[in-house]
Every structure is written in structure tokens, then in C-alpha cells.
C-alpha atoms as a PDB file:
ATOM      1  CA  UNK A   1      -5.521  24.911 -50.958  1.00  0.00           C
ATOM      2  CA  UNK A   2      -3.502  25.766 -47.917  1.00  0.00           C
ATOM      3  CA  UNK A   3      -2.313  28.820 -49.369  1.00  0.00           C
ATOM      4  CA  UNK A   4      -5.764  30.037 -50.254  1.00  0.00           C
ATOM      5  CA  UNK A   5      -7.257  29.627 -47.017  1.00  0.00           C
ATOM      6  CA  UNK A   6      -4.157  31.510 -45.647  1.00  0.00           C
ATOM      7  CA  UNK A   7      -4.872  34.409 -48.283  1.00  0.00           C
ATOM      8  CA  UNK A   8      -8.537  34.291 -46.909  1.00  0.00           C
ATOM      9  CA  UNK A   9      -7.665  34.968 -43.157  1.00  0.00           C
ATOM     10  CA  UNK A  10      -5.259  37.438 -44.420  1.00  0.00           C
ATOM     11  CA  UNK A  11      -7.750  39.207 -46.240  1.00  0.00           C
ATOM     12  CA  UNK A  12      -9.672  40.119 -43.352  1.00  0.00           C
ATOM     13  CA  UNK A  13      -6.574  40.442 -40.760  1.00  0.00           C
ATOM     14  CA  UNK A  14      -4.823  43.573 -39.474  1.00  0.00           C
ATOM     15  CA  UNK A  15      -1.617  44.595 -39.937  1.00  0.00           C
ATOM     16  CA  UNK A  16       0.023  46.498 -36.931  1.00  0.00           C
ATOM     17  CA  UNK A  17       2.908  48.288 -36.248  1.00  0.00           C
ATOM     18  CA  UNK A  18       4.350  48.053 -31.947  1.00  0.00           C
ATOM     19  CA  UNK A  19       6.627  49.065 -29.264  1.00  0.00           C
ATOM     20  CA  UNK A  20       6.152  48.242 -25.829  1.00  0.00           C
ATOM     21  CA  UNK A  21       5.940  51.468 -23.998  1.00  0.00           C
ATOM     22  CA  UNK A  22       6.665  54.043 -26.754  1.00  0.00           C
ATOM     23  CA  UNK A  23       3.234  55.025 -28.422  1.00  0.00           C
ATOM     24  CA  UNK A  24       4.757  57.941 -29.726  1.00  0.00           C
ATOM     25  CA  UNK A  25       7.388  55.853 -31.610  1.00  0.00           C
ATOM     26  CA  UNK A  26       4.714  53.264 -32.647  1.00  0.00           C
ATOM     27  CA  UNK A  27       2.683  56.469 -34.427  1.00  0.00           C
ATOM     28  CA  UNK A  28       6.113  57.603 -36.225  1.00  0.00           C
ATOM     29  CA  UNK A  29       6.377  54.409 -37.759  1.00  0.00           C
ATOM     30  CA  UNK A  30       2.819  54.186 -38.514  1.00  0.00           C
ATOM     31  CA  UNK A  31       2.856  56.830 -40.671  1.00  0.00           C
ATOM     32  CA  UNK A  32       6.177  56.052 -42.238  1.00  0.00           C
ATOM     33  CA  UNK A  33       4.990  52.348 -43.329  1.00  0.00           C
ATOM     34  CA  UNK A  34       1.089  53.068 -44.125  1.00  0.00           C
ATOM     35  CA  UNK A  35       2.601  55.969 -46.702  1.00  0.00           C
ATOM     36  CA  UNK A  36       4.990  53.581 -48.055  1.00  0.00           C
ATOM     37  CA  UNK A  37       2.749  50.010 -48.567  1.00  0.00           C
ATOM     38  CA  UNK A  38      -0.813  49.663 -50.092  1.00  0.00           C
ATOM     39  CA  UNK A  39      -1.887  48.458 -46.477  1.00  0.00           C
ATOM     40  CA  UNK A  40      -2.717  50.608 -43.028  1.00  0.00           C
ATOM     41  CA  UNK A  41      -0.709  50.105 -40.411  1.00  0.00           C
ATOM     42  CA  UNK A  42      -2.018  51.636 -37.378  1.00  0.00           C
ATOM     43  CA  UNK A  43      -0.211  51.367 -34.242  1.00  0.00           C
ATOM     44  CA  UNK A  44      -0.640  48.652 -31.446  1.00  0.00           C
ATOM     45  CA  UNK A  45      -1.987  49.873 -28.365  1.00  0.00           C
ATOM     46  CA  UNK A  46      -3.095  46.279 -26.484  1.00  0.00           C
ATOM     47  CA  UNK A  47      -1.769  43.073 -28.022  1.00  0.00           C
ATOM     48  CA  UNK A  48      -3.688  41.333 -25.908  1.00  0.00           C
ATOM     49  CA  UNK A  49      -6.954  42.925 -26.726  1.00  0.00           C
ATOM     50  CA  UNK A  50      -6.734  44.460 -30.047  1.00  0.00           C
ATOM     51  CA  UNK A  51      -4.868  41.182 -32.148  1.00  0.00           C
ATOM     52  CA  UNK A  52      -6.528  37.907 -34.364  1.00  0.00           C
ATOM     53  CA  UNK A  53      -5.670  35.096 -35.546  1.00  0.00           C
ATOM     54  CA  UNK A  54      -3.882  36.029 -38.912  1.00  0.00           C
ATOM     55  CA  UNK A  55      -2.689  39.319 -37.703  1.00  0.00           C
ATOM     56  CA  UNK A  56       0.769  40.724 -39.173  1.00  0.00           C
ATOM     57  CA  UNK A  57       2.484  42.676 -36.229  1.00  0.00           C
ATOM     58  CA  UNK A  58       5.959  44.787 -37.150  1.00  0.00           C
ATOM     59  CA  UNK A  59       7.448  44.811 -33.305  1.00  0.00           C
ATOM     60  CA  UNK A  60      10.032  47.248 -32.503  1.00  0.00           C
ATOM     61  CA  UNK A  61      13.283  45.982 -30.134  1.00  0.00           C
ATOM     62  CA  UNK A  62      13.191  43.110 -28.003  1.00  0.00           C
ATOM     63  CA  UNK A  63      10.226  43.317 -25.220  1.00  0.00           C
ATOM     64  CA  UNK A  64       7.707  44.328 -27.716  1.00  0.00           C
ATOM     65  CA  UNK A  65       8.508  40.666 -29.985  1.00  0.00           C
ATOM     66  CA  UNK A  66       8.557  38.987 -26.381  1.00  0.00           C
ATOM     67  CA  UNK A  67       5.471  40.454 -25.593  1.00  0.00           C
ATOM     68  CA  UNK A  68       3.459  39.728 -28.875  1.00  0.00           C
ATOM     69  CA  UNK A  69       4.828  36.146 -29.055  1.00  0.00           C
ATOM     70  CA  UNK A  70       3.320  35.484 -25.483  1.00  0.00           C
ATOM     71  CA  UNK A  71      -0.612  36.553 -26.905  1.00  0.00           C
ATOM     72  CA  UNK A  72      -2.631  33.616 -27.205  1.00  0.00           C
ATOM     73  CA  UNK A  73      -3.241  34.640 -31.173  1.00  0.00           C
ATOM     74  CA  UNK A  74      -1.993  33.514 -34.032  1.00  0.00           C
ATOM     75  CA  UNK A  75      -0.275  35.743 -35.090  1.00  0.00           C
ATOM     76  CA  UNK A  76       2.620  36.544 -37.466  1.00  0.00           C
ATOM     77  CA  UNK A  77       5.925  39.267 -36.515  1.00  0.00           C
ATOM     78  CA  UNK A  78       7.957  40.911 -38.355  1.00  0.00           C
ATOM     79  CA  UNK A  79      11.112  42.362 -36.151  1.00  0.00           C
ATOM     80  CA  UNK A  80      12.826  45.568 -36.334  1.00  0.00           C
ATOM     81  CA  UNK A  81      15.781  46.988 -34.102  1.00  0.00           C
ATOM     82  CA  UNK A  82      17.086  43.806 -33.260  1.00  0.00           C
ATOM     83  CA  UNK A  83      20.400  42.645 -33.592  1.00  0.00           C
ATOM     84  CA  UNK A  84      20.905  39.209 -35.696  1.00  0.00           C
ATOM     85  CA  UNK A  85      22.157  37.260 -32.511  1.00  0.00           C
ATOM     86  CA  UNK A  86      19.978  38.164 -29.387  1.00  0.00           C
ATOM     87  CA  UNK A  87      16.942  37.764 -32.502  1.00  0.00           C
ATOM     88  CA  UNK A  88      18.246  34.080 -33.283  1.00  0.00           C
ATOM     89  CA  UNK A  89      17.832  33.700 -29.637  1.00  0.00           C
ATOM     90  CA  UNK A  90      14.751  35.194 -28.907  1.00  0.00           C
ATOM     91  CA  UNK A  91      13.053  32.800 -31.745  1.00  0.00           C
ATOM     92  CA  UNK A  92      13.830  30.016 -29.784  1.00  0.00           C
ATOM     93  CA  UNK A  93      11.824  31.016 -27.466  1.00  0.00           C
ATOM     94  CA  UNK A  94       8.677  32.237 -29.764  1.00  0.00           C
ATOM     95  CA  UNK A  95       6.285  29.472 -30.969  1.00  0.00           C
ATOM     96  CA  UNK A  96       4.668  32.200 -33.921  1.00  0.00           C
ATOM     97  CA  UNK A  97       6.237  32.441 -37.290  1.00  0.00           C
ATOM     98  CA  UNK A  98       8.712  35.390 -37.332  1.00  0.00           C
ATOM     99  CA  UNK A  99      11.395  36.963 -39.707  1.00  0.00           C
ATOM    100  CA  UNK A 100      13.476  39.730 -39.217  1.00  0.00           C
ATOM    101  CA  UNK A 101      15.199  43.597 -40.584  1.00  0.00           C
ATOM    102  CA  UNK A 102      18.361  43.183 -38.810  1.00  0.00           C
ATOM    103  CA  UNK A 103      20.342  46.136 -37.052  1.00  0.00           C
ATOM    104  CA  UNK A 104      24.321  46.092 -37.083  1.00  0.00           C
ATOM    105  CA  UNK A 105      25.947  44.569 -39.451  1.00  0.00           C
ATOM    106  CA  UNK A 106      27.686  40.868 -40.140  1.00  0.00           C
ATOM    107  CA  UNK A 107      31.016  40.073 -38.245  1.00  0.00           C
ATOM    108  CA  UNK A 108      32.477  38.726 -41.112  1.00  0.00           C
ATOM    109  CA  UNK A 109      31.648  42.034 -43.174  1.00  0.00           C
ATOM    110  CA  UNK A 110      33.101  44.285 -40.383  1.00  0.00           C
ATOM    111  CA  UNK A 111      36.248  42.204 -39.948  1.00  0.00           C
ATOM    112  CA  UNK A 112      36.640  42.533 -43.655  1.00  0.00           C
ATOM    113  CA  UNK A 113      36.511  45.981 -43.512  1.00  0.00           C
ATOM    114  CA  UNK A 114      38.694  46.102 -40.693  1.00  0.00           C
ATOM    115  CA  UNK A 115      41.766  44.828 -42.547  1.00  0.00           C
ATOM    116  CA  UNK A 116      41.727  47.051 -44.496  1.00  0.00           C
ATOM    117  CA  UNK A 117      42.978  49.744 -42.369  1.00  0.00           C
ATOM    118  CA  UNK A 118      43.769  48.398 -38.857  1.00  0.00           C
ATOM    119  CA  UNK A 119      47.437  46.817 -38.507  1.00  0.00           C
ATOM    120  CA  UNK A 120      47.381  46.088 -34.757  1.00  0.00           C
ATOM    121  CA  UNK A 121      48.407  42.747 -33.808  1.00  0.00           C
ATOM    122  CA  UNK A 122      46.823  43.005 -30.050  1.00  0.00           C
ATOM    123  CA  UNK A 123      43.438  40.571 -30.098  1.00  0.00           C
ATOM    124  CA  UNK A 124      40.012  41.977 -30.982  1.00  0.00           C
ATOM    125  CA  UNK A 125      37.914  41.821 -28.215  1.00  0.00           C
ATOM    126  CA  UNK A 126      34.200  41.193 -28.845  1.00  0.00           C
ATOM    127  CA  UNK A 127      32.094  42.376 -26.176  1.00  0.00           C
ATOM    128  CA  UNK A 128      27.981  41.204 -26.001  1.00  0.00           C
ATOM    129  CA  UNK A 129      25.736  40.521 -22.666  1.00  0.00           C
ATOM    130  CA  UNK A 130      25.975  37.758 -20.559  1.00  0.00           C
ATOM    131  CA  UNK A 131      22.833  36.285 -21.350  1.00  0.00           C
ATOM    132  CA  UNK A 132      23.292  36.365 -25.151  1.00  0.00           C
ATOM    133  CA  UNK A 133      23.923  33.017 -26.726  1.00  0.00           C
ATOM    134  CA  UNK A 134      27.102  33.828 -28.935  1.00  0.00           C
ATOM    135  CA  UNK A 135      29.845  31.403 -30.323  1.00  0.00           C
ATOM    136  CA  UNK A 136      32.460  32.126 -32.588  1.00  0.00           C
ATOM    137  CA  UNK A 137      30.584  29.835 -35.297  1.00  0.00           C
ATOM    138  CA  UNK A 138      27.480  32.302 -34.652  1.00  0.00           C
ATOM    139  CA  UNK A 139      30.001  35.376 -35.094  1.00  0.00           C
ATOM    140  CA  UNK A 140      31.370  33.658 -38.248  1.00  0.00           C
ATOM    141  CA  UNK A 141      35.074  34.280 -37.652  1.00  0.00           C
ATOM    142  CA  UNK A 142      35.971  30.918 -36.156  1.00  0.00           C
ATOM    143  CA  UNK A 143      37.587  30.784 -39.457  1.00  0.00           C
ATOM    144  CA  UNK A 144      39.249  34.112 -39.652  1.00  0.00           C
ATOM    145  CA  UNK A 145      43.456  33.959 -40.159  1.00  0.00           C
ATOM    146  CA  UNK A 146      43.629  38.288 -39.879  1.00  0.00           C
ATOM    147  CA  UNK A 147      42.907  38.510 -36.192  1.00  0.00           C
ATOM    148  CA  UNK A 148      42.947  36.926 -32.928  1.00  0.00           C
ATOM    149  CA  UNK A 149      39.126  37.473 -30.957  1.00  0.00           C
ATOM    150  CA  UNK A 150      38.801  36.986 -27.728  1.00  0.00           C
ATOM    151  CA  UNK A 151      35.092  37.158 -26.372  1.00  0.00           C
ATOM    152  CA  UNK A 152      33.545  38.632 -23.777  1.00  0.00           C
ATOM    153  CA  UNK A 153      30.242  38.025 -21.982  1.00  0.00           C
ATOM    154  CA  UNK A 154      29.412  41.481 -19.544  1.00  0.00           C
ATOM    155  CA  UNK A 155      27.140  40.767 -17.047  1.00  0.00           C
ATOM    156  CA  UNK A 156      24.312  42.435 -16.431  1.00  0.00           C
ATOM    157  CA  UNK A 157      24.865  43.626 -13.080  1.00  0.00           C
ATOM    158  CA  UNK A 158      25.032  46.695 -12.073  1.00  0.00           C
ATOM    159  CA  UNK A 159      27.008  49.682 -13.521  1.00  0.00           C
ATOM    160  CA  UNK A 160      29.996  48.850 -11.608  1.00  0.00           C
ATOM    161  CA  UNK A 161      29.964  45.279 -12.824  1.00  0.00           C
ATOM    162  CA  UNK A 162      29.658  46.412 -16.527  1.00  0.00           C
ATOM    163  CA  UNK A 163      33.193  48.844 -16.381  1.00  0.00           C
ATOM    164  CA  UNK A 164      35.211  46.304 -14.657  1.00  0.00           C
ATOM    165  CA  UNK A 165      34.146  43.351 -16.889  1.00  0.00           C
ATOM    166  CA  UNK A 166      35.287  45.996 -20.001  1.00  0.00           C
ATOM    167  CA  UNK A 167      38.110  46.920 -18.240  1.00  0.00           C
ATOM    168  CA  UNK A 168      39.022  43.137 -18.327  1.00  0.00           C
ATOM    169  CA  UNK A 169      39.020  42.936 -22.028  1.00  0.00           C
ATOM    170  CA  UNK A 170      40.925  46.567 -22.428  1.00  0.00           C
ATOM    171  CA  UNK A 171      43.783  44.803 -20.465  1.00  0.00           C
ATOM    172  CA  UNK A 172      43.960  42.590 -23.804  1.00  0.00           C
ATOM    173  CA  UNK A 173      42.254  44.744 -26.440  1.00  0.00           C
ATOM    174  CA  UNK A 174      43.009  47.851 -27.889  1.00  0.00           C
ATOM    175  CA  UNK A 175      40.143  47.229 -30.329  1.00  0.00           C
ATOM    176  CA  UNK A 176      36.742  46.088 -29.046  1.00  0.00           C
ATOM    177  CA  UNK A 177      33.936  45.361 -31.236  1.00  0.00           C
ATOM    178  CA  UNK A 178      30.413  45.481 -29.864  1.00  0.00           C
ATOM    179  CA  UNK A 179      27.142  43.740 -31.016  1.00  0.00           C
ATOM    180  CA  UNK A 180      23.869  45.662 -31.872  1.00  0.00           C
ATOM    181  CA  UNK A 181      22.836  44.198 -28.193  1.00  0.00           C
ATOM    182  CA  UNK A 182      19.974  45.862 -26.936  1.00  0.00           C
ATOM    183  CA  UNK A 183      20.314  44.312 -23.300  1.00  0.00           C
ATOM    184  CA  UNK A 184      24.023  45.942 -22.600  1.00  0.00           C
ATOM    185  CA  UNK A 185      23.882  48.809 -24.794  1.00  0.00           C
ATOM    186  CA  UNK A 186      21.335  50.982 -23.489  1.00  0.00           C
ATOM    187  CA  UNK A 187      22.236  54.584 -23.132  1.00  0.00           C
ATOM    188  CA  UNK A 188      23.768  54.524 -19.719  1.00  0.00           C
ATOM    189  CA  UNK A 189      26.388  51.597 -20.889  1.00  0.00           C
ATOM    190  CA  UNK A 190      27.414  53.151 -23.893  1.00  0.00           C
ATOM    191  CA  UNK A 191      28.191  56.192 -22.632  1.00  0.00           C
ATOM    192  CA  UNK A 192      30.094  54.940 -19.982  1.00  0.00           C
ATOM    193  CA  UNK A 193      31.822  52.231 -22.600  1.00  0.00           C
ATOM    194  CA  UNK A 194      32.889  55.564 -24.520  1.00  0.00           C
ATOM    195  CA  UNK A 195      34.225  57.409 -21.997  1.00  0.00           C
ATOM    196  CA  UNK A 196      36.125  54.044 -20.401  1.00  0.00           C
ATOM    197  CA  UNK A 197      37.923  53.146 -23.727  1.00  0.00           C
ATOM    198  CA  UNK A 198      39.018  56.823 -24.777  1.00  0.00           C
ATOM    199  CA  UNK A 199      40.563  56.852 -21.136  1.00  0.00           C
ATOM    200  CA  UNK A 200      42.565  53.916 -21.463  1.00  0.00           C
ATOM    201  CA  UNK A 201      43.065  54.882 -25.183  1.00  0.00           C
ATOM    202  CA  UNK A 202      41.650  52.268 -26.873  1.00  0.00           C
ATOM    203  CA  UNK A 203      39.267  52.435 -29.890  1.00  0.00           C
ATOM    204  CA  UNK A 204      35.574  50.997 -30.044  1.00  0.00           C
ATOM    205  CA  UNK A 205      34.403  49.396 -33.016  1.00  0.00           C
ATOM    206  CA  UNK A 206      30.524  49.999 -32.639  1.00  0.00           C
ATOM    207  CA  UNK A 207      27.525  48.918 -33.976  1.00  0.00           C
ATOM    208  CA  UNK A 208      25.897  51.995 -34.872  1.00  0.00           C
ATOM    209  CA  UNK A 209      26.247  55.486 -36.137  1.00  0.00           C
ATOM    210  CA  UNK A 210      25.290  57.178 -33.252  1.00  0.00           C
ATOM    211  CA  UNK A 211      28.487  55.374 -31.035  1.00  0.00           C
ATOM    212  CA  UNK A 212      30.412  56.807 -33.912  1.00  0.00           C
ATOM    213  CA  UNK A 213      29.404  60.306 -33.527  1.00  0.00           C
ATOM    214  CA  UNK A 214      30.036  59.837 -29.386  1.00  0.00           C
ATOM    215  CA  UNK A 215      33.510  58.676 -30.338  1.00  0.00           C
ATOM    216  CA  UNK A 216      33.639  54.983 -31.893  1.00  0.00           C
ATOM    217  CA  UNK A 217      36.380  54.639 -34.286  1.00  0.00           C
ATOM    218  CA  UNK A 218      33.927  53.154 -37.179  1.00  0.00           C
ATOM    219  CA  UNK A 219      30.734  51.402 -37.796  1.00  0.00           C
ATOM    220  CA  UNK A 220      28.423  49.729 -40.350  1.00  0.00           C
ATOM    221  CA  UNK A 221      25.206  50.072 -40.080  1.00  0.00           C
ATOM    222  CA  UNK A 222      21.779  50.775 -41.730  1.00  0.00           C
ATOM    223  CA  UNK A 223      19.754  54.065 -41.629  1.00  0.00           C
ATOM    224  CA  UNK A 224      16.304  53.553 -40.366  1.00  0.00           C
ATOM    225  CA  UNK A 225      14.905  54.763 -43.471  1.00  0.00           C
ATOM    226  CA  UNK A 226      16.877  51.768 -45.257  1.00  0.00           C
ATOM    227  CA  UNK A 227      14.867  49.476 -42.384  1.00  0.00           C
ATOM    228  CA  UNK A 228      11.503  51.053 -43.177  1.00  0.00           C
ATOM    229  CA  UNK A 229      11.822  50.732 -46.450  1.00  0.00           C
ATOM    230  CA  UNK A 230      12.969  46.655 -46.309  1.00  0.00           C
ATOM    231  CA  UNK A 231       9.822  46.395 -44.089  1.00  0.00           C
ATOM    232  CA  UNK A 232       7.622  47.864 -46.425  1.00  0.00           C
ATOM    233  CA  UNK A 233       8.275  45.264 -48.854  1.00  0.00           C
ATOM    234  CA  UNK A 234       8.371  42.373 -46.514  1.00  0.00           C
ATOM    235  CA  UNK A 235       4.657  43.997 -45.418  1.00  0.00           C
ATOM    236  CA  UNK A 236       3.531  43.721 -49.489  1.00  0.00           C
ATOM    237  CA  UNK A 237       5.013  40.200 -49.960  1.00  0.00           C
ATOM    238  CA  UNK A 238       3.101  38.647 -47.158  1.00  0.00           C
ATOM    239  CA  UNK A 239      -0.048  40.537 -48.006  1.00  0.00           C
ATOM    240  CA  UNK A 240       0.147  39.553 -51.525  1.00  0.00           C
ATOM    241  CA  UNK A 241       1.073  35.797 -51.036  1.00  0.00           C
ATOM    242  CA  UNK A 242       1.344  34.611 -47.313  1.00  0.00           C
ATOM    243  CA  UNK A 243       5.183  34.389 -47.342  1.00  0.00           C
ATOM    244  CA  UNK A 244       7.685  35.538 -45.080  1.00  0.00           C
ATOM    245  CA  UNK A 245      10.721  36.719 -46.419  1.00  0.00           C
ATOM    246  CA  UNK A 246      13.857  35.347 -44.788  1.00  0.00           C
ATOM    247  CA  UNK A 247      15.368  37.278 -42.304  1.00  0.00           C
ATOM    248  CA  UNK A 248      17.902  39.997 -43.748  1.00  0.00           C
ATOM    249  CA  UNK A 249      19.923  43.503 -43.041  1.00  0.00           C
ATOM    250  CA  UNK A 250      18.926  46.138 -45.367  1.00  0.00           C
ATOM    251  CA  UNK A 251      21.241  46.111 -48.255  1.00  0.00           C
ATOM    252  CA  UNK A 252      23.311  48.065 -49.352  1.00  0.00           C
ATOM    253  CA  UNK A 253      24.634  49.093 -45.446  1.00  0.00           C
ATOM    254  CA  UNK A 254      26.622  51.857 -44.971  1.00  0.00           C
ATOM    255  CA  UNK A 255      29.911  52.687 -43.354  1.00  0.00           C
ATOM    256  CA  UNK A 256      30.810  55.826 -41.224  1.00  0.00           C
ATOM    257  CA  UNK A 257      34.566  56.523 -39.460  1.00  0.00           C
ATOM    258  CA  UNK A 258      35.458  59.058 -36.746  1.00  0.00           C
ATOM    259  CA  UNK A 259      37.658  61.800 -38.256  1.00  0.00           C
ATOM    260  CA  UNK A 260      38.865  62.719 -35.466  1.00  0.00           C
ATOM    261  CA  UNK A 261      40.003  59.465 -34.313  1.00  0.00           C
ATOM    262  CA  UNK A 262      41.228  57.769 -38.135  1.00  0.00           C
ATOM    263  CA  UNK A 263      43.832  61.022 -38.536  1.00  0.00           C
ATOM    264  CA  UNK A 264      45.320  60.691 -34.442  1.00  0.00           C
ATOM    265  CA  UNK A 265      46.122  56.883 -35.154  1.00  0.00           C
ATOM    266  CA  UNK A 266      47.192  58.095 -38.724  1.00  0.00           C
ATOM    267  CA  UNK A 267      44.703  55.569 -40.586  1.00  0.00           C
ATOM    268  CA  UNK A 268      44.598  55.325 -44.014  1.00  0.00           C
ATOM    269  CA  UNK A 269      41.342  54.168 -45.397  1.00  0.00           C
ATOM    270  CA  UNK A 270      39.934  52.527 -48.350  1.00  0.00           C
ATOM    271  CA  UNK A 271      38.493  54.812 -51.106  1.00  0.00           C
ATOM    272  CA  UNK A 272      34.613  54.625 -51.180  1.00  0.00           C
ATOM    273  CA  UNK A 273      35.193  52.955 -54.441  1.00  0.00           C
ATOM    274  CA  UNK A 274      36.859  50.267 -53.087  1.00  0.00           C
ATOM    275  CA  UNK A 275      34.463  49.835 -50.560  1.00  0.00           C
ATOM    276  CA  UNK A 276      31.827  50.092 -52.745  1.00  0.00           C
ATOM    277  CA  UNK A 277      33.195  47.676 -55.338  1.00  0.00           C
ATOM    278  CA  UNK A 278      34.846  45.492 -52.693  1.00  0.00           C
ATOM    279  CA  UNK A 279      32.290  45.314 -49.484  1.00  0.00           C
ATOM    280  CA  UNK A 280      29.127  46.547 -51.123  1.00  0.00           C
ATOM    281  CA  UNK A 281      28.468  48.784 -48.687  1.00  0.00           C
ATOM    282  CA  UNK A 282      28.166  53.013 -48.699  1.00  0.00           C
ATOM    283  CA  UNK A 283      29.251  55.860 -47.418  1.00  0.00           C
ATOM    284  CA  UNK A 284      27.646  57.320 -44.860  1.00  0.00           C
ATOM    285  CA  UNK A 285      26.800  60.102 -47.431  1.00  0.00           C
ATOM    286  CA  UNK A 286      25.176  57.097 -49.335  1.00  0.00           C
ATOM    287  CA  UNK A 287      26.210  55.754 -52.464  1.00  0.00           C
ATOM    288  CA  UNK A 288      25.563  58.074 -54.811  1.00  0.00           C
ATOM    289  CA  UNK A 289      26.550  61.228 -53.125  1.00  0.00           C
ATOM    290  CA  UNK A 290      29.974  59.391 -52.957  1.00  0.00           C
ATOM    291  CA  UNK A 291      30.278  60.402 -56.784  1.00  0.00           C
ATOM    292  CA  UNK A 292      29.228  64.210 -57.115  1.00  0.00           C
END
């Protein structure tokens, strides 16, 4: 019975796609997810205004799911661009049902891939903002014999702030690992993060292909095509049966290294077989453009 009166409000509820502040982004993906589902999903413009009860809003990064879970609605989010630890803790603080298409990648999954090429017995230092709620147990490598972690909380002060509180950890490190952290990483940090650890010639594990191509030593990650496409189908389950899907990354993920970088430390990788067959994950050619 419950179901059915949830597939009735459905029936005559919206689906939405939103990013706080980036209209032009929220009509990209508009298009992208209302070509790929059986439903329209026009953009957002007023959350407060435009949503119902029953509404299914997609919200891109972190201020637009703040935002919508602060209407007075009832409404329903799905998250994108988020990383799995600052959305864990955002949910605390949102009383609407939620799921997730996570950005990054699992720490365990990166450490495993790690060990397979990186021999350094200095500690890994994992760096994430202050305000972030993180704990080895959340990390999942309070377990982990390979490596020694030390953490790091940056605060969010101001740009000066950031480099020495990195600087701190490079005194330890000579391999940090960021988080797919929205609130340190914006493009002003990472930049400067870059430049800092190639000057005191350390390496940067990163959380996303574009780090990589500014001169992070590796990364797993997810295209956003691989995030669209999750969405899409989290979009048609809920339609089709009132059920959120569990929050998830986009499967397989992909892997990219710095050339330039794995051949001056004189790296030797793992095959993309082996990584394939191993880790699950790609490429970042993609799977099957490893083989041809």
C-alpha cells in the first residue's frame, strides 16, 4: 500500500537536475540525462519555488545538496561530484532521503594499487580539510600492514595557512594522497599543492585525472560520462519503483599515471591486465581500448 501511494506522488512529481550558481552546467547535464532516461530532466532554477513534495532532484557538488536539503519539500536527492567522505558527512546533516554517484575512488582500492609499484618506506600522508570528519576506520586502512599513514587535517584559512599545513606533512611524506574534497581542493589549492610538492620533490597521489595531467603521479577516478550514465539508471529505478539505490562509484573506475613522473622515479607498473584482472579497474584509455 505504501509503495503504491509512493508510485502515485511519483507519478505526478518532477524530476530535476541542479547546481547552485552554474545554470549553464545544470543545462549540460540536462540534456545529457533527459537523452539518456525515459524521464525529462530540466534544470533547477529556484528550489525554493519551483520543487514538491515527491520531487527527485540530481544536485551537483556540495552547496547545491545543502541547499535542496534546507527546502521545506519533500523531496528526494540524488548526489553527484561529491566525494564519499565529506557526502557521509553532509547526510548527517540532511533530514530528506539521499543516495549518492561518488567521485574519487576507495582508499583501500588506491592503496592496493599503490603496492604495486611504490617501494618507499617514508609514511603516506593523507591530506583532507579541516572540517571533514575522517578517521582511519572511515579511510579503511586502519588495517593496512603495506604502509604507515599519517593524516592531515588543512585548515581552511587562508592561502598561506593551506602551504604551510602541506609543508608540515612533506617534512614526513614523500607521497601524499588527497581526497576528492571539494572544500580544500578548489582550483587555487590545487594548483598551489602541485607546484609545492614538485618543489620539494615529492609526488601527489590525487583524486582526479585532471591533478594528473597538472603533475600528480597517479589517480583513480571515474569519467563523468561513467557518472551520468550510473545516474541515469538510479533516475529509472526510482521512477519505476520508489527505491533508492545505495550509494556507489561508477564501476568499473579507471586508472591514469604521469609519464613523465613514473619513468624519473624509474617505476615499473602493473600491466593493464593485471590491473584489470586484479583491481577491476581500466585504463584511462578504457577497458577495451587496452586490447587493440
Amino acid at each position: 500500500m505504501l509503495i503504491g501511494c509512493m508510485l502515485q506522488v511519483l507519478a505526478h512529481a518532477s524530476t530535476y537536475v541542479y547546481h547552485d550558481g552554474r545554470e549553464t552546467v545544470s543545462r549540460v547535464l540536462s540534456l545529457s540525462l533527459s537523452a539518456s532516461t525515459d524521464v525529462d530532466v530540466p534544470a533547477l532554477l529556484s528550489p525554493d519555488n519551483q520543487l514538491v513534495d515527491g520531487d527527485l532532484v540530481i544536485t551537483v557538488g556540495r552547496d547545491s545538496f545543502r541547499q535542496v536539503c534546507d527546502v521545506n519539500q519533500s523531496v528526494v536527492l540524488i548526489a553527484l561530484f561529491l566525494g564519499e567522505e565529506e557526502y557521509n558527512q553532509l547526510k548527517q546533516h540532511c533530514s530528506k532521503p539521499s543516495t549518492a554517484i561518488f567521485s574519487g575512488a576507495p582508499m583501500s582500492l588506491r592503496l592496493d594499487i599503490l603496492s604495486t609499484f611504490w617501494d618507499d618506506h617514508a609514511p603516506l600522508g593523507i591530506i583532507y580539510s579541516e572540517g571533514l570528519n575522517v578517521s582511519n576506520e572511515t579511510l579503511g586502512v586502519a588495517e593496512d600492514k603495506r604502509f604507515e599513514i599519517i593524516t592531515s587535517a588543512i585548515p581552511l584559512g587562508s592561502r598561506e595557512e593551506k602551504l604551510k599545513s602541506l609543508t608540515n606533512v612533506l617534512e614526513r611524506s614523500n607521497l601524499v594522497l588527497s581526497l576528492y574534497d571539494s572544500m580544500l581542493f578548489d582550483a587555487q589549492f590545487s594548483k598551489d599543492a602541485i607546484r609545492l610538492i614538485f618543489h620539494k620533490k615529492k609526488s601527489l597521489a590525487a583524486h582526479s585525472l585532471q591533478l594528473v595531467r597538472a603533475g600528480a603521479l597517479f589517480s583513480v577516478y571515474s569519467t563523468s560520462q561513467d557518472k551520468l550514465a550510473l545516474t541515469s539508471s538510479y533516475i529509472d529505478v526510482f521512477k519505476a519503483s520508489a527505491t533508492l539505490l545505495p550509494s556507489s562509484y561508477p564501476s568499473p573506475l579507471r586508472v591514469a599515471f604521469n609519464p613523465y613522473l613514473i619513468r624519473m622515479y624509474g617505476l615499473v607498473l602493473p600491466t593493464d591486465q593485471f590491473l584489470i584482472d586484479t583491481f577491476g579497474v581500466c585504463p584511462e584509455s578504457g577497458c577495451q581500448e587496452a586490447f587493440y
